[in-house]
PDB file of N, CA and C in Angstrom:
ATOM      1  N   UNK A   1     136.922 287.063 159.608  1.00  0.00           N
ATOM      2  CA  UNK A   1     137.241 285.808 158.959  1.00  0.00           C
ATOM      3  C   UNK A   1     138.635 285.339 159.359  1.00  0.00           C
ATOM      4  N   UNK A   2     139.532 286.499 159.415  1.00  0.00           N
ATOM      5  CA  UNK A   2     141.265 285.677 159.661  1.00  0.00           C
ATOM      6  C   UNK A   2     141.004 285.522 161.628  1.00  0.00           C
ATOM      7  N   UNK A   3     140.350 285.549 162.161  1.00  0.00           N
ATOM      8  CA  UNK A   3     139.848 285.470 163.309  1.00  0.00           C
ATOM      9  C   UNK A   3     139.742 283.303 163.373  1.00  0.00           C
ATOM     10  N   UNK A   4     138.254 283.213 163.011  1.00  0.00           N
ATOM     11  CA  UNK A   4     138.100 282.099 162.738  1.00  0.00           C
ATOM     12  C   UNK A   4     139.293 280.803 161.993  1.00  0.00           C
ATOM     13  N   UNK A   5     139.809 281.533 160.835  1.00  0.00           N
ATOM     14  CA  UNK A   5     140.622 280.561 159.989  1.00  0.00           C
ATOM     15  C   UNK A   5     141.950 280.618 161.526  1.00  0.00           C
ATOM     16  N   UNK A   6     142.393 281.310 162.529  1.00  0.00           N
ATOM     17  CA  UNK A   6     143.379 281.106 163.390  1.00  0.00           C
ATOM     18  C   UNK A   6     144.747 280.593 162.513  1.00  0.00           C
ATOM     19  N   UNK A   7     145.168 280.061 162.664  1.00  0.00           N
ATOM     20  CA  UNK A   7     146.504 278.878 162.304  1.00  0.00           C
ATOM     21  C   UNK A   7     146.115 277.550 161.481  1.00  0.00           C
ATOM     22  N   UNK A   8     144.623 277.463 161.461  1.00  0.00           N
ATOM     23  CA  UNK A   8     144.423 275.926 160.895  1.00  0.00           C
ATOM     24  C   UNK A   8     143.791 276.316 159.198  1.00  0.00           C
ATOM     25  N   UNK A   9     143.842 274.946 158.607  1.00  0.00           N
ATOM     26  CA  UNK A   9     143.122 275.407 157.434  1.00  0.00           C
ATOM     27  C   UNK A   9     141.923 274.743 157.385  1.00  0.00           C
ATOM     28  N   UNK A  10     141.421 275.385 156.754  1.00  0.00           N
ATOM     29  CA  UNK A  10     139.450 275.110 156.840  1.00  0.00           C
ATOM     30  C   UNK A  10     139.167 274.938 155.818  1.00  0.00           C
ATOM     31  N   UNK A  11     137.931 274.134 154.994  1.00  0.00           N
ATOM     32  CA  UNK A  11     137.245 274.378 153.762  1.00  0.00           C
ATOM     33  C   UNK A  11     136.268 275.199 153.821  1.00  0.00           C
ATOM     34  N   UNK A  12     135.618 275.486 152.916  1.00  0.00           N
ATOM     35  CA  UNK A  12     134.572 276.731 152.453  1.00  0.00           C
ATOM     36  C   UNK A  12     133.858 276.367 153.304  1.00  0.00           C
ATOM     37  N   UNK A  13     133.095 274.908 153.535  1.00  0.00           N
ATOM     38  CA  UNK A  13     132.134 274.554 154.405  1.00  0.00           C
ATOM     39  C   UNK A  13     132.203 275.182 155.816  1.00  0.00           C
ATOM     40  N   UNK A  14     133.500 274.840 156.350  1.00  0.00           N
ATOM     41  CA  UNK A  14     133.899 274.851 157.657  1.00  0.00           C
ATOM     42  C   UNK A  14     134.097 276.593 158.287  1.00  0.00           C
ATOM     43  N   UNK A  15     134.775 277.395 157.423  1.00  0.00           N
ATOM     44  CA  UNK A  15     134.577 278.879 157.367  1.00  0.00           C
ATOM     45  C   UNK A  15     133.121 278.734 157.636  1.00  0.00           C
ATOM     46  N   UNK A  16     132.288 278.948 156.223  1.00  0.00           N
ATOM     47  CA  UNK A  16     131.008 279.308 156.498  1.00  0.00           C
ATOM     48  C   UNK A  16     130.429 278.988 158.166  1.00  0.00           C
ATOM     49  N   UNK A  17     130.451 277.698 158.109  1.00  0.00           N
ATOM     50  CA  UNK A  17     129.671 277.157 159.445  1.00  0.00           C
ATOM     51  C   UNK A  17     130.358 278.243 160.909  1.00  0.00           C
ATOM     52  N   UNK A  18     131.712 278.183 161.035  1.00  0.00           N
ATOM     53  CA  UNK A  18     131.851 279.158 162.222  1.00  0.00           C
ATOM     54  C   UNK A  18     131.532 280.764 162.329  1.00  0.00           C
ATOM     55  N   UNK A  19     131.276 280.879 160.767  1.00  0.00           N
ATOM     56  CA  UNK A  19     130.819 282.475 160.573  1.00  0.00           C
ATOM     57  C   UNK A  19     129.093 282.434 160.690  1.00  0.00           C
ATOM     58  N   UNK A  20     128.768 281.178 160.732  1.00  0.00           N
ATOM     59  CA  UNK A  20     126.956 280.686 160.781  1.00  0.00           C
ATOM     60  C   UNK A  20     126.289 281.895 159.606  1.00  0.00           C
ATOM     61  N   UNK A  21     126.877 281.358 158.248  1.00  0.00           N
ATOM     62  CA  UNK A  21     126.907 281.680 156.893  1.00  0.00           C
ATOM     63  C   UNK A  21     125.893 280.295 156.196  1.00  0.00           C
ATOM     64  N   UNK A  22     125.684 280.819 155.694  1.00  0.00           N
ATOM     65  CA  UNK A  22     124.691 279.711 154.686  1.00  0.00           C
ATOM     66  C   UNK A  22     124.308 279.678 153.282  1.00  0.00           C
ATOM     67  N   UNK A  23     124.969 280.708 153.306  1.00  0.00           N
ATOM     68  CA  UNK A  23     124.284 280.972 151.453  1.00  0.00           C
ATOM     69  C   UNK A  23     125.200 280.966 150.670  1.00  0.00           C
ATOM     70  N   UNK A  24     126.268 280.137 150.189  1.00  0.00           N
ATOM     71  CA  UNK A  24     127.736 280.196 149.430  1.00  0.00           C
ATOM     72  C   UNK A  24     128.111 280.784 148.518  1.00  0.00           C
ATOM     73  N   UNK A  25     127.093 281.373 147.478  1.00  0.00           N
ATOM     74  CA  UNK A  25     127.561 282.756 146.583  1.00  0.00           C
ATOM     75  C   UNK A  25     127.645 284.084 147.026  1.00  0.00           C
ATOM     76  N   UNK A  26     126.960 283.988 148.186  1.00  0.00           N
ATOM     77  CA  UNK A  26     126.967 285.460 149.249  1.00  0.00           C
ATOM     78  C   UNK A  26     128.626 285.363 149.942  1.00  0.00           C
ATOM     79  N   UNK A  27     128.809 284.563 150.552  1.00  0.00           N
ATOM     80  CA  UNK A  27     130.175 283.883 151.396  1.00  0.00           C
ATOM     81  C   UNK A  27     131.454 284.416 150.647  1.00  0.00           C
ATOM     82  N   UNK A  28     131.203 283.773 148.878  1.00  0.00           N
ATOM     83  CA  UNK A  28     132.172 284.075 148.020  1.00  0.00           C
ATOM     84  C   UNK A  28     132.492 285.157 147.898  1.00  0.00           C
ATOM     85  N   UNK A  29     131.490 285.942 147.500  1.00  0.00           N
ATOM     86  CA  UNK A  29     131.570 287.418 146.983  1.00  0.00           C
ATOM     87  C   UNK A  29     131.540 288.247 148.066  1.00  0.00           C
ATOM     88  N   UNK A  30     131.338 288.139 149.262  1.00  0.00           N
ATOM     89  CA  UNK A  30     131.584 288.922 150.013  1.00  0.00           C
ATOM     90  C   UNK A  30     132.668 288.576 150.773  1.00  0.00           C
ATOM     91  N   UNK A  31     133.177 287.499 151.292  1.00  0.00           N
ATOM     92  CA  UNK A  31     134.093 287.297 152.168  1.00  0.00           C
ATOM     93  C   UNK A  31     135.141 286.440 151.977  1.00  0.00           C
ATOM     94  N   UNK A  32     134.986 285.633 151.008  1.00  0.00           N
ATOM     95  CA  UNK A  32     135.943 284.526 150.125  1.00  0.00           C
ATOM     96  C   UNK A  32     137.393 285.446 149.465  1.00  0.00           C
ATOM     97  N   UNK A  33     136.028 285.954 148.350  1.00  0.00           N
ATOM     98  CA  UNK A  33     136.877 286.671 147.444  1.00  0.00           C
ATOM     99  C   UNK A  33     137.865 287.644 147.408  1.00  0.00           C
ATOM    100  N   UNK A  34     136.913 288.175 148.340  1.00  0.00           N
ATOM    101  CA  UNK A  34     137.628 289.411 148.536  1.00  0.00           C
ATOM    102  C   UNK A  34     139.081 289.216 149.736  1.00  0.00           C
ATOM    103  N   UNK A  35     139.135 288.509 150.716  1.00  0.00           N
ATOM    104  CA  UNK A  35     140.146 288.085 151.151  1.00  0.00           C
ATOM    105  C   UNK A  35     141.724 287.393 150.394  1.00  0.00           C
ATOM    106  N   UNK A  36     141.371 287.146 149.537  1.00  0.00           N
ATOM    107  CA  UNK A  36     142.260 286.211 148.343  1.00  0.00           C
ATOM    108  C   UNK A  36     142.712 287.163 147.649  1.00  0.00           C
ATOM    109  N   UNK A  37     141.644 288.272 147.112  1.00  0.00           N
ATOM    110  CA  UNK A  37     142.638 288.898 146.649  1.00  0.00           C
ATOM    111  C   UNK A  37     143.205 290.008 147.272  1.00  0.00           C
ATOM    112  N   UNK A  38     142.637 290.296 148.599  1.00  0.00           N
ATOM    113  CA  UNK A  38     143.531 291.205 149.409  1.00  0.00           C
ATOM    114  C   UNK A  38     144.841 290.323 149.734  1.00  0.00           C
ATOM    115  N   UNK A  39     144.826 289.524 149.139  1.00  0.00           N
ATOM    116  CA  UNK A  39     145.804 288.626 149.822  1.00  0.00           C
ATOM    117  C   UNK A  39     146.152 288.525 151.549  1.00  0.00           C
ATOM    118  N   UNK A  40     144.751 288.278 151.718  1.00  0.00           N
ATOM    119  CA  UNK A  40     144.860 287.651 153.830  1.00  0.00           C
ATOM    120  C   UNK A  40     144.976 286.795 153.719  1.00  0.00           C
ATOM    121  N   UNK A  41     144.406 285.710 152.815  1.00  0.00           N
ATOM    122  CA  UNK A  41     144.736 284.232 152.842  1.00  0.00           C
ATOM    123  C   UNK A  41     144.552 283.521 151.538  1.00  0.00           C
ATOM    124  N   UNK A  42     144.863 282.180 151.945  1.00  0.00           N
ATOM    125  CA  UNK A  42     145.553 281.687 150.656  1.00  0.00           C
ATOM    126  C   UNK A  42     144.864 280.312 150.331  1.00  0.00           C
ATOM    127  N   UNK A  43     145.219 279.625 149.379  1.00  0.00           N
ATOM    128  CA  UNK A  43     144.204 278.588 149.186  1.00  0.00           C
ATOM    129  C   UNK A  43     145.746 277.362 149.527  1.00  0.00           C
ATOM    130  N   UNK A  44     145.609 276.695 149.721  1.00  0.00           N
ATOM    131  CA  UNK A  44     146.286 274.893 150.192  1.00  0.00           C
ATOM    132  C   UNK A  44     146.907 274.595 148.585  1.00  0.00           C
ATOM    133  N   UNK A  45     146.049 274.487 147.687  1.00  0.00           N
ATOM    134  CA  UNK A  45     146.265 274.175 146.814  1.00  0.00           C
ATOM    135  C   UNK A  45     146.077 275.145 145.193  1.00  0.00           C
ATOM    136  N   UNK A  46     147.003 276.244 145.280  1.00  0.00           N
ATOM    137  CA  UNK A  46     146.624 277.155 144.109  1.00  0.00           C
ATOM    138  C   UNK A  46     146.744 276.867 143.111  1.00  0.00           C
ATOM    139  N   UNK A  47     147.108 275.703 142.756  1.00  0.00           N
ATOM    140  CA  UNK A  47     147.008 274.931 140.857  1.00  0.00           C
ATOM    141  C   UNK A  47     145.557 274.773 140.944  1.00  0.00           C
ATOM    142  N   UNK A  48     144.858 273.862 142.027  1.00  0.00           N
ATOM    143  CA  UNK A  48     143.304 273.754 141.509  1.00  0.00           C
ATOM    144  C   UNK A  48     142.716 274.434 141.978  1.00  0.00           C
ATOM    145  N   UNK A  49     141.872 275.762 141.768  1.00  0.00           N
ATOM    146  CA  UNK A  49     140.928 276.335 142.825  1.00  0.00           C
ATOM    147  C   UNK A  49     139.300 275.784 142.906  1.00  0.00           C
ATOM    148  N   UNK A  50     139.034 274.524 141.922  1.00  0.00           N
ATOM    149  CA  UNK A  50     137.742 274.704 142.226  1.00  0.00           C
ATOM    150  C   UNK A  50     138.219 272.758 142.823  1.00  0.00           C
ATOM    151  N   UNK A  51     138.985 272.109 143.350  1.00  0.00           N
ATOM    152  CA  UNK A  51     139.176 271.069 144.080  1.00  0.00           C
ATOM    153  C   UNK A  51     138.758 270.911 145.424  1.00  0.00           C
ATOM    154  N   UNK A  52     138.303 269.712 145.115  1.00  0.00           N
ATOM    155  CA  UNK A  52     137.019 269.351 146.562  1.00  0.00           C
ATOM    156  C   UNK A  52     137.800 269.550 147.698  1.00  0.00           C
ATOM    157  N   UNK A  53     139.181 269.005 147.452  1.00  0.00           N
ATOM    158  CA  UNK A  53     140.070 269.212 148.941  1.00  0.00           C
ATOM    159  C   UNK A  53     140.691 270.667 149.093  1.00  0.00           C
ATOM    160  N   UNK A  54     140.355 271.653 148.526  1.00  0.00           N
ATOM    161  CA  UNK A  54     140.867 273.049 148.692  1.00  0.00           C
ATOM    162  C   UNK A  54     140.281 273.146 150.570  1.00  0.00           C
ATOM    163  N   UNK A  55     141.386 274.015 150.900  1.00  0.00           N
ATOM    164  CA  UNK A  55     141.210 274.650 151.826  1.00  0.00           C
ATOM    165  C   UNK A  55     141.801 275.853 152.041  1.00  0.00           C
ATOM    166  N   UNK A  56     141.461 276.520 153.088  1.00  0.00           N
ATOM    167  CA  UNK A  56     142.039 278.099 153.198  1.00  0.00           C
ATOM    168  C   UNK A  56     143.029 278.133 154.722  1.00  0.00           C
ATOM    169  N   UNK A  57     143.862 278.948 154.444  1.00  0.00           N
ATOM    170  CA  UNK A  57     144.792 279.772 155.734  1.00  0.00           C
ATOM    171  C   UNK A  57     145.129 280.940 155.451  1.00  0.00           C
ATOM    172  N   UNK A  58     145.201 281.386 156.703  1.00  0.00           N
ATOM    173  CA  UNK A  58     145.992 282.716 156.876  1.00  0.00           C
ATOM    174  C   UNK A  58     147.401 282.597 156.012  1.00  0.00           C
ATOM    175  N   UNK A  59     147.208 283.930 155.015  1.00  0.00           N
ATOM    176  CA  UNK A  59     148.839 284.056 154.684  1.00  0.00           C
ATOM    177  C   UNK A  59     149.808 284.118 155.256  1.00  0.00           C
ATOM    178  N   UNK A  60     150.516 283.662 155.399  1.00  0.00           N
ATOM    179  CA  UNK A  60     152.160 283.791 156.155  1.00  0.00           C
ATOM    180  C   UNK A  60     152.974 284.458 155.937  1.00  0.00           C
ATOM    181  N   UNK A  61     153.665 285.358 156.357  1.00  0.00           N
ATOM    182  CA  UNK A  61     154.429 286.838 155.865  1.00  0.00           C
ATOM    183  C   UNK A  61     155.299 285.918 155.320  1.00  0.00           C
ATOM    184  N   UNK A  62     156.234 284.824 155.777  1.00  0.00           N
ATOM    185  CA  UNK A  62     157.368 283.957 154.848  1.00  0.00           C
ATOM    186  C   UNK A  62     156.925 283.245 153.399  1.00  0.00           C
ATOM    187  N   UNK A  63     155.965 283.134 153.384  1.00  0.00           N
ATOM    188  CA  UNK A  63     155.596 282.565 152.165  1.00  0.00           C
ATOM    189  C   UNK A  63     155.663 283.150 151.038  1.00  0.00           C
TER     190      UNK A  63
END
């Protein structure tokens, strides 16, 4: 997954589609979630997590 996300930020949609994922509660719980809270990556916007414009990136060691 931190493969795909590279440097840019993606929405859930856009992850899924380059991982050629389709089933979005599978996505979550297996590869969403668990990244977030390993803390690999991060959401754009962490006040709203369920906002249509959320997207994801790689964590940044400076951040």
């Amino acid at each position: 997954m931190l493969e795909v996300l590279g440097d840019e930020e993606w929405s859930t949609a856009q992850i899924m589609e380059r991982l050629d994922l389709s089933h979005r509660p599978t996505f979550r719980k297996n590869y969403l979630n668990p990244a977030l809270a390993q803390g690999s990556i991060e959401m754009t916007i962490p006040d709203k997590p369920n906002s249509r414009n959320q997207r994801y990136r790689r964590k940044q060691l400076d951040r």
